[in-house]
Protein backbone atom coordinates (compact mmCIF):
# COMPACT_ATOMS: atom_id res chain seq x y z
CA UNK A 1 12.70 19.68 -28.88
CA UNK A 2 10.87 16.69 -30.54
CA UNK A 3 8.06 14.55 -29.38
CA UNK A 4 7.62 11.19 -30.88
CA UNK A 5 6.50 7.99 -30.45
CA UNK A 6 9.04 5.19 -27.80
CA UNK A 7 11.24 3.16 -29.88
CA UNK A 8 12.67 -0.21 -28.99
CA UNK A 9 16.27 1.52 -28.88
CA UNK A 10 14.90 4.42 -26.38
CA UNK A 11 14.21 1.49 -23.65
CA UNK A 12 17.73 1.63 -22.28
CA UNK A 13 17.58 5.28 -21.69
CA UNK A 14 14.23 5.27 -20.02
CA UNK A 15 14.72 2.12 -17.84
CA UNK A 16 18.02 3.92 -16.88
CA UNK A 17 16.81 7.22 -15.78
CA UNK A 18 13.78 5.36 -14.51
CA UNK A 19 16.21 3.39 -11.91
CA UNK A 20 18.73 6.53 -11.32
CA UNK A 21 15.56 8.66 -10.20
CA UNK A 22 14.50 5.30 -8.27
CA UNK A 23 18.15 4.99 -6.44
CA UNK A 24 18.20 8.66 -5.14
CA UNK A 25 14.88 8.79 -3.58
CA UNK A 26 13.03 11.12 -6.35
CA UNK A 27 10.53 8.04 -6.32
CA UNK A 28 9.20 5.33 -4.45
CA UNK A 29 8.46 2.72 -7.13
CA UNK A 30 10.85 -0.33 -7.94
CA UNK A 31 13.84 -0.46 -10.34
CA UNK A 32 12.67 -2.39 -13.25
CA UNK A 33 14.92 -4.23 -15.89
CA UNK A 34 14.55 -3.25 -19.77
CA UNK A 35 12.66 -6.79 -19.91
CA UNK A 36 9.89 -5.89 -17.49
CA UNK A 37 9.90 -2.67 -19.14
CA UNK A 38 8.85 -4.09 -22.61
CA UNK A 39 7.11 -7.11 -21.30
CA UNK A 40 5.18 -5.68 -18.30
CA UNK A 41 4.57 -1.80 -19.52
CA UNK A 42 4.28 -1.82 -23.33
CA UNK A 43 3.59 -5.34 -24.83
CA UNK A 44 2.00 -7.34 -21.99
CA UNK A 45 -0.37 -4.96 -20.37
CA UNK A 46 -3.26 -7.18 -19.13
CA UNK A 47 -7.02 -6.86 -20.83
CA UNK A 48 -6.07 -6.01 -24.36
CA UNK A 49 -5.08 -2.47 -22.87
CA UNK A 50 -2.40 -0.34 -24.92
CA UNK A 51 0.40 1.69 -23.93
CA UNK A 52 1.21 4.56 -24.90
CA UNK A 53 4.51 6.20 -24.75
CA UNK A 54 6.22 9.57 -25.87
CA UNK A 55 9.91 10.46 -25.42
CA UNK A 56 11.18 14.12 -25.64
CA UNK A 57 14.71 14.37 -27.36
CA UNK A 58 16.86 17.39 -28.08
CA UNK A 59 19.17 16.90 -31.31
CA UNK A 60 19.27 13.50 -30.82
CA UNK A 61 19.61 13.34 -27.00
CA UNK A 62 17.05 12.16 -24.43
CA UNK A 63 15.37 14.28 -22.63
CA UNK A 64 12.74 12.36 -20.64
CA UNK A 65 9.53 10.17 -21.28
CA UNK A 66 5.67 9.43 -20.38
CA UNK A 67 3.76 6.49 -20.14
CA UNK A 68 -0.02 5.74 -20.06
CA UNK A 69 -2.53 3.48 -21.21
CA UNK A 70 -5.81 3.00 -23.09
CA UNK A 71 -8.04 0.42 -21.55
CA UNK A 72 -8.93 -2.67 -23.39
CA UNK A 73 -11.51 -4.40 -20.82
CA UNK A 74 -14.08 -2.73 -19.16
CA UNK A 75 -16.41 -3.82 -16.51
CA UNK A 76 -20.23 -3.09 -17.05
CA UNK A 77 -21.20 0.39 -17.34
CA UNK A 78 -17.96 1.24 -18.84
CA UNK A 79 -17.46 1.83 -22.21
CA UNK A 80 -14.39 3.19 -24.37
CA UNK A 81 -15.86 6.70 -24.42
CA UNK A 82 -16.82 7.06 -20.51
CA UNK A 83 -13.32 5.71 -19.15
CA UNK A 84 -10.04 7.62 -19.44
CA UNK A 85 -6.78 7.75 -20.99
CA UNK A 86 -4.22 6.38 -17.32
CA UNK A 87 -0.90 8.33 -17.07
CA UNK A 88 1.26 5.80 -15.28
CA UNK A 89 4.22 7.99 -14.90
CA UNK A 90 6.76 11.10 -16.38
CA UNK A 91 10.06 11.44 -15.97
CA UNK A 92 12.25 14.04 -16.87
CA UNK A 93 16.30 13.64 -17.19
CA UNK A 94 17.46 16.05 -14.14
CA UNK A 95 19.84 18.00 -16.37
CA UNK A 96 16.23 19.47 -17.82
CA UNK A 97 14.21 20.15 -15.00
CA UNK A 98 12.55 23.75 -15.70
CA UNK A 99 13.14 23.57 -19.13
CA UNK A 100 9.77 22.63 -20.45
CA UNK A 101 9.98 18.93 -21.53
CA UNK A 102 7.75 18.02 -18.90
CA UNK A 103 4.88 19.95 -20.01
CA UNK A 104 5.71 19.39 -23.23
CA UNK A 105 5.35 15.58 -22.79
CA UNK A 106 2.33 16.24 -21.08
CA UNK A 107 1.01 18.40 -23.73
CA UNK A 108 1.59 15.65 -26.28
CA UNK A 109 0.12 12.77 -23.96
CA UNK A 110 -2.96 15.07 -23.61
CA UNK A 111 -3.37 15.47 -27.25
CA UNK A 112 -3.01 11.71 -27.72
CA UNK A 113 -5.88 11.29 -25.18
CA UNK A 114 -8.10 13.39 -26.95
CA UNK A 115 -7.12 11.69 -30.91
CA UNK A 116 -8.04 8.40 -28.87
CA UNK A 117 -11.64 10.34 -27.87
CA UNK A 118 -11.22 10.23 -24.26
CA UNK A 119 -12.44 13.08 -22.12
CA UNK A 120 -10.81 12.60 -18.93
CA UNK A 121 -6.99 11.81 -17.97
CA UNK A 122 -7.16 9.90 -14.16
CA UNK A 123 -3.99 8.95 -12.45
CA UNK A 124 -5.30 6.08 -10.24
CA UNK A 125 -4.92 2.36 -9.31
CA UNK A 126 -7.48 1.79 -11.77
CA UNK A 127 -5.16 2.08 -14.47
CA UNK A 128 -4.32 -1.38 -16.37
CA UNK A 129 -0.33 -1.19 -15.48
CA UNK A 130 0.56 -1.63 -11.79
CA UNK A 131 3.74 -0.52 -10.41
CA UNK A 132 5.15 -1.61 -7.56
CA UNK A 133 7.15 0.74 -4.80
CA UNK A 134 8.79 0.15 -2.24
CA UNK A 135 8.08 1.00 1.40
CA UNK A 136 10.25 3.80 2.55
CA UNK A 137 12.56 2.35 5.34
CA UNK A 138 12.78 -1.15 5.34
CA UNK A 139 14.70 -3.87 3.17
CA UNK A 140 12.65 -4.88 0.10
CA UNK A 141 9.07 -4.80 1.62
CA UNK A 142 6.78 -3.27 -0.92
CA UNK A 143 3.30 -2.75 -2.17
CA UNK A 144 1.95 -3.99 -5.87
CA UNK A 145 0.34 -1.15 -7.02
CA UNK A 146 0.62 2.76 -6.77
CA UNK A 147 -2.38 4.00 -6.09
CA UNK A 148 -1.91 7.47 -7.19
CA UNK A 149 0.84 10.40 -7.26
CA UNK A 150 3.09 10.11 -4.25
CA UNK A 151 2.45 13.10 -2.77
CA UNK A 152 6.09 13.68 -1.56
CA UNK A 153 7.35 13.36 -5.34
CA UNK A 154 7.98 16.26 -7.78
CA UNK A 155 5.19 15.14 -9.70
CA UNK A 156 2.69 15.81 -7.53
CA UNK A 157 3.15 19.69 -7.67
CA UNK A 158 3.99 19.68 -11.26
CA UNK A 159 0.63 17.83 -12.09
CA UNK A 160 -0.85 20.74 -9.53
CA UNK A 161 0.42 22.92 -11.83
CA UNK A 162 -0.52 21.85 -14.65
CA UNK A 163 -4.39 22.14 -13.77
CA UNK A 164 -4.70 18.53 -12.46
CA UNK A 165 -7.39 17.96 -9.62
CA UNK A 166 -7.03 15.92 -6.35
CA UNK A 167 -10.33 13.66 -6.74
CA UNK A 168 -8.83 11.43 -3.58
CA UNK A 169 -6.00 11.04 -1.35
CA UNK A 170 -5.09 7.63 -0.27
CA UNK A 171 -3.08 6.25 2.39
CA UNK A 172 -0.83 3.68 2.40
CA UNK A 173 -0.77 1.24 5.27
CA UNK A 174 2.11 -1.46 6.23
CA UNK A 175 1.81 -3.93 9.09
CA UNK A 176 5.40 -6.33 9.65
CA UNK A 177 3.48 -9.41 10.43
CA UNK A 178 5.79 -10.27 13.40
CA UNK A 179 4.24 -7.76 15.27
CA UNK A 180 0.57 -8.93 14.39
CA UNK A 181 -1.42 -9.28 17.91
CA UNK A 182 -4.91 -11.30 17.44
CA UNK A 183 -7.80 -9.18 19.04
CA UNK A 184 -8.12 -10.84 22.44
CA UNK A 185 -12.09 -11.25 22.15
CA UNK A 186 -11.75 -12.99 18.45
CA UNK A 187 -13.12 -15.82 19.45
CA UNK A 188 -16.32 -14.22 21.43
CA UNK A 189 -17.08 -11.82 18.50
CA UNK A 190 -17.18 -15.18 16.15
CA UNK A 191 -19.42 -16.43 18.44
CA UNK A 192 -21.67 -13.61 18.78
CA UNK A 193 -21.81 -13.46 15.19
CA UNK A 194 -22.66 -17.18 14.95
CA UNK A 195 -25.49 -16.68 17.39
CA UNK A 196 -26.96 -14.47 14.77
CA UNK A 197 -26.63 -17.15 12.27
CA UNK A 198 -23.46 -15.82 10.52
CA UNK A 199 -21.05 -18.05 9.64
CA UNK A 200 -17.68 -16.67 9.54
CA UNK A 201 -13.95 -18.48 8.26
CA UNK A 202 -12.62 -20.21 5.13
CA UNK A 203 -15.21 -19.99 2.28
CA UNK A 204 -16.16 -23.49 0.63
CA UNK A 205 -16.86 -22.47 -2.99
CA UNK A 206 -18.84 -25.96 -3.42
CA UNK A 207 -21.60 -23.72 -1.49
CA UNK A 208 -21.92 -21.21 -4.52
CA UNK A 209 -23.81 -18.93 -2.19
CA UNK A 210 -25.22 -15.78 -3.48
CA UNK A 211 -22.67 -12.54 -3.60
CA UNK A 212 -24.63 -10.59 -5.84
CA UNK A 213 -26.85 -9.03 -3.20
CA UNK A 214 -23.69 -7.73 -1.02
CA UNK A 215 -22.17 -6.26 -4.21
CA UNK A 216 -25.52 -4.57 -5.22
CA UNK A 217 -25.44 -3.20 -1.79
CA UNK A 218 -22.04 -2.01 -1.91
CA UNK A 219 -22.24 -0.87 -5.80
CA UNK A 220 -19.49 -2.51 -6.82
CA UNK A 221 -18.65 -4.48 -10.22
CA UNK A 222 -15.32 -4.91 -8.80
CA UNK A 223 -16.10 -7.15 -6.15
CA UNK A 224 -18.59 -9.15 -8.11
CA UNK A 225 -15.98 -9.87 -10.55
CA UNK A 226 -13.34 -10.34 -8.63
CA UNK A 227 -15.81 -13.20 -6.46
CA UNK A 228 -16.89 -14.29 -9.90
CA UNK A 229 -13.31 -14.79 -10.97
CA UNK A 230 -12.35 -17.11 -7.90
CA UNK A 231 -14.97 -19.05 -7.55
CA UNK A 232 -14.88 -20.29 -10.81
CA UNK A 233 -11.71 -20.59 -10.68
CA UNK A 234 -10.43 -24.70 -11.22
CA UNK A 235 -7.77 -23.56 -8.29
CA UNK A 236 -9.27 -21.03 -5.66
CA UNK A 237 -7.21 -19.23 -3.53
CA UNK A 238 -8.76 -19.26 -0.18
CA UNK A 239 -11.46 -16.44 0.69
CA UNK A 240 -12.31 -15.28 3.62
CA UNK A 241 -16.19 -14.34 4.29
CA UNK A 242 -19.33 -14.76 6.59
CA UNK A 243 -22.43 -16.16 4.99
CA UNK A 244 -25.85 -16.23 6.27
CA UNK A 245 -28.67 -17.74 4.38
CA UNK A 246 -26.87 -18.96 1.68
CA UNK A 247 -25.55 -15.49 0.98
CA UNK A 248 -22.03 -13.95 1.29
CA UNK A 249 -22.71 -10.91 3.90
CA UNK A 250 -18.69 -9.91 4.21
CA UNK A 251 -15.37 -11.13 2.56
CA UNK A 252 -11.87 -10.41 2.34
CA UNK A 253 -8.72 -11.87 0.22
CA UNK A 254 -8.27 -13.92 -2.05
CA UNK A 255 -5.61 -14.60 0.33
CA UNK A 256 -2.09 -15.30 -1.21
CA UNK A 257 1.92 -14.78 -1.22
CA UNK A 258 3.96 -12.72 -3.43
CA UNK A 259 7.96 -13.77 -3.88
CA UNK A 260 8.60 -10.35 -1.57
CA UNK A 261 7.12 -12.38 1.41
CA UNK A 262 3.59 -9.50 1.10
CA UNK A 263 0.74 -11.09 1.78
CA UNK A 264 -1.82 -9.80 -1.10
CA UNK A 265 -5.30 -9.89 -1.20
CA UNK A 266 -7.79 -7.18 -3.18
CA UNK A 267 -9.67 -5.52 -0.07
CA UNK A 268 -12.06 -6.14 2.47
CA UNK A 269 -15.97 -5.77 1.90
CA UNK A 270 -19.37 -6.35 3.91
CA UNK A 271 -22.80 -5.82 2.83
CA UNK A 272 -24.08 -2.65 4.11
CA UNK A 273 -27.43 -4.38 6.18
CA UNK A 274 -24.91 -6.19 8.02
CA UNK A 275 -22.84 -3.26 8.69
CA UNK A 276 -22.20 -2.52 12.33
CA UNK A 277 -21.97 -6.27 13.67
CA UNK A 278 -18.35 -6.65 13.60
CA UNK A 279 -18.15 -9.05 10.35
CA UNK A 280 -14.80 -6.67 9.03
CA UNK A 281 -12.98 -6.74 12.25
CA UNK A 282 -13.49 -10.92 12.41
CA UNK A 283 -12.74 -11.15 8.85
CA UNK A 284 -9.64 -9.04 8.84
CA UNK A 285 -8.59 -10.92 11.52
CA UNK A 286 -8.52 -13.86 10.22
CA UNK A 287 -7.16 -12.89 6.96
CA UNK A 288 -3.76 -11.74 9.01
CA UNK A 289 -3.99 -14.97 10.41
CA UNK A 290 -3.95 -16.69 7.08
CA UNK A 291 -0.91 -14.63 5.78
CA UNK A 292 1.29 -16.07 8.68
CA UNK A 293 -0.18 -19.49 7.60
CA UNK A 294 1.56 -19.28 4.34
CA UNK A 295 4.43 -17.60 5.37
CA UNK A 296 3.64 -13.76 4.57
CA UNK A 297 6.14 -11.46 6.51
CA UNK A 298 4.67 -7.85 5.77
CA UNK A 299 0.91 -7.10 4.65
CA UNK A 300 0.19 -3.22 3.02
CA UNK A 301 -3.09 -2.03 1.76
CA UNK A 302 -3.99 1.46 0.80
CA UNK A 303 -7.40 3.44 1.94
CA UNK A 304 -9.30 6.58 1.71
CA UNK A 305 -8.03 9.10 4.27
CA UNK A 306 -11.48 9.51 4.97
CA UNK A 307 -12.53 5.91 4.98
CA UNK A 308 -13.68 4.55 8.10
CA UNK A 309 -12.14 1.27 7.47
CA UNK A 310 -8.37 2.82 8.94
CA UNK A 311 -9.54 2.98 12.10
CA UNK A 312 -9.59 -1.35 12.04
CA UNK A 313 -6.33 -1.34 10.33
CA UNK A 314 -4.78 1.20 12.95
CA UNK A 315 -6.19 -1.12 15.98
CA UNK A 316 -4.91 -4.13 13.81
CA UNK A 317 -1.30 -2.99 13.72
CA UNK A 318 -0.99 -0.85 10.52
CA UNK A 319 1.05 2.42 9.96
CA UNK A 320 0.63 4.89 7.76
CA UNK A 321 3.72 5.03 5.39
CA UNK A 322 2.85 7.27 2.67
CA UNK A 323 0.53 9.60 0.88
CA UNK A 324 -1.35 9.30 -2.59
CA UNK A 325 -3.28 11.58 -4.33
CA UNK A 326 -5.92 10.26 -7.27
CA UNK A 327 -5.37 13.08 -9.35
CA UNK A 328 -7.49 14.06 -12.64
CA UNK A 329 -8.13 16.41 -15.38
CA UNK A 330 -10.25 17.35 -17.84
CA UNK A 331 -9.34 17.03 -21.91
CA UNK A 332 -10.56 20.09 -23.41
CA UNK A 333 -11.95 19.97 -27.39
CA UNK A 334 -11.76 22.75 -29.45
């Protein structure tokens, strides 16, 4: 067996077994095209990020590939040494299964990791590439990102196996928008809230209120860049947030439409000394109530199984439709 660097003549053979493993269930995520392929996972991976890609072949055959990626941006704090090398995915032709290529390609993807100087692989929806999968059981809804391993895949065992820890599981949430019921005291709980001088609705960026001290709070460079990045943007998309003060005390969105009819937005956050008022249930709210406004059909979002948050997004309508597990491992020097 040989290990070697992806090719641009390997791309039909990957984007095929990617799609046959795709049609018979093995995996959740999308069929791609060999242009997405090249464009989307190996040449236009956002941030200056690189991919890296191994196929195994067996006198001249092909036996099965993996993908990952080497950041290229990094928010503050992070630094090429302290972040990891992403594995996006492995796939192994089904004629093989047992037969070591899959360790094998995971052997060389580790060793590529640690001749790049990272410490730590992380399978997460941190990682630069997003892939999109479909939700099991309906026609064409799906979700943008995997946020882990689908833990019903053979992956999941196999990176078990291979000495990979669970750091998180995630849960995947989907919500058909026709069945979206507005909490019958909305209106009261915006009022009660406005009593206390909280403003909650549609976010005027003209304000340029203060978000800083809501994502110190929450300890998140995320957020702050992700408010950063829209309010400075020439063309906002609309946000959804409660201000008092002249601060930003809660948010949700950016609120927009992808061509599956999914109504996207990033997450929901509040600033924890205005936890407990109700600010996430209004907000959320209101951002289902945008989606239908510009003609979303389906919203998903993915949470800690843990997280308190699923409890609003059960009483909002939400399922649970699948199970991911942030897995991780360690890169051992010699």
């Amino acid at each position: 067996m040989n290990i070697r660097p992806m090719i641009s003549e390997d791309i039909p053979n990957i984007v095929a077994l990617w799609n046959s493993s795709a049609s018979a269930g093995e995996v959740v995520y999308k069929p791609i095209t060999a242009d997405y392929f090249s464009q989307e996972l190996i040449h236009g991976i956002p941030g200056g990020s690189k991919a890296i890609c191994l196929v195994a072949e067996r006198k001249g055959q092909f036996e099965g590939f993996v993908h990952g990626v080497l950041q290229g941006s990094y928010l503050p704090g992070e630094t090429p040494e302290n972040t990891p090398i992403y594995l996006t995915a492995l796939f192994v032709t089904p004629g093989r299964f047992g037969q070591g290529v899959g360790t094998a390609l995971l052997n060389a993807f580790i060793a590529a990791g640690r001749a790049a100087g990272k410490r730590r692989i992380l399978v997460s929806d941190r990682n630069p590439v997003q892939l999109g999968w479909r939700i099991p059981g309906t026609s064409g809804h799906d979700h943008n990102k995997a946020p882990g391993v689908d833990e019903d895949c053979k992956g999941y065992g196999f990176l078990l196996n291979k000495g990979f820890a669970v750091a998180a599981h995630e849960i995947a949430m989907y919500l058909p928008l026709a069945r979206y019921a507005a909490a019958p005291n909305l209106e009261q709980r915006r009022e009660a809230l406005a009593a206390q001088g909280i403003s909650t609705g549609r976010y005027n960026v003209a304000l340029g209120y203060d978000f800083d001290r809501m994502c110190d709070g929450v300890g998140s460079e995320y957020w702050r860049k992700v408010l950063q990045d829209e309010t400075q943007s020439p063309n906002p998309r609309p946000i959804l947030a409660a201000t008092y003060d002249q601060h930003i005390v809660g948010f949700t969105g950016p609120v927009d439409l992808e061509p599956s009819g999914r109504g996207w937005f990033t997450g929901i956050c509040t600033d924890p000394e205005f936890g407990g008022r109700g600010i996430a249930t209004v907000l959320f709210h209101l951002l289902m109530q945008e989606f239908i406004a510009v003609g979303a059909t389906f919203s998903t979002l993915f949470t800690g199984v843990e997280n308190h948050a699923q409890r609003l997004y059960l009483h909002t309508g939400f399922t649970v439709v699948r199970k991911f597990a942030v897995m991780e491992k360690e890169i051992m020097y010699l």
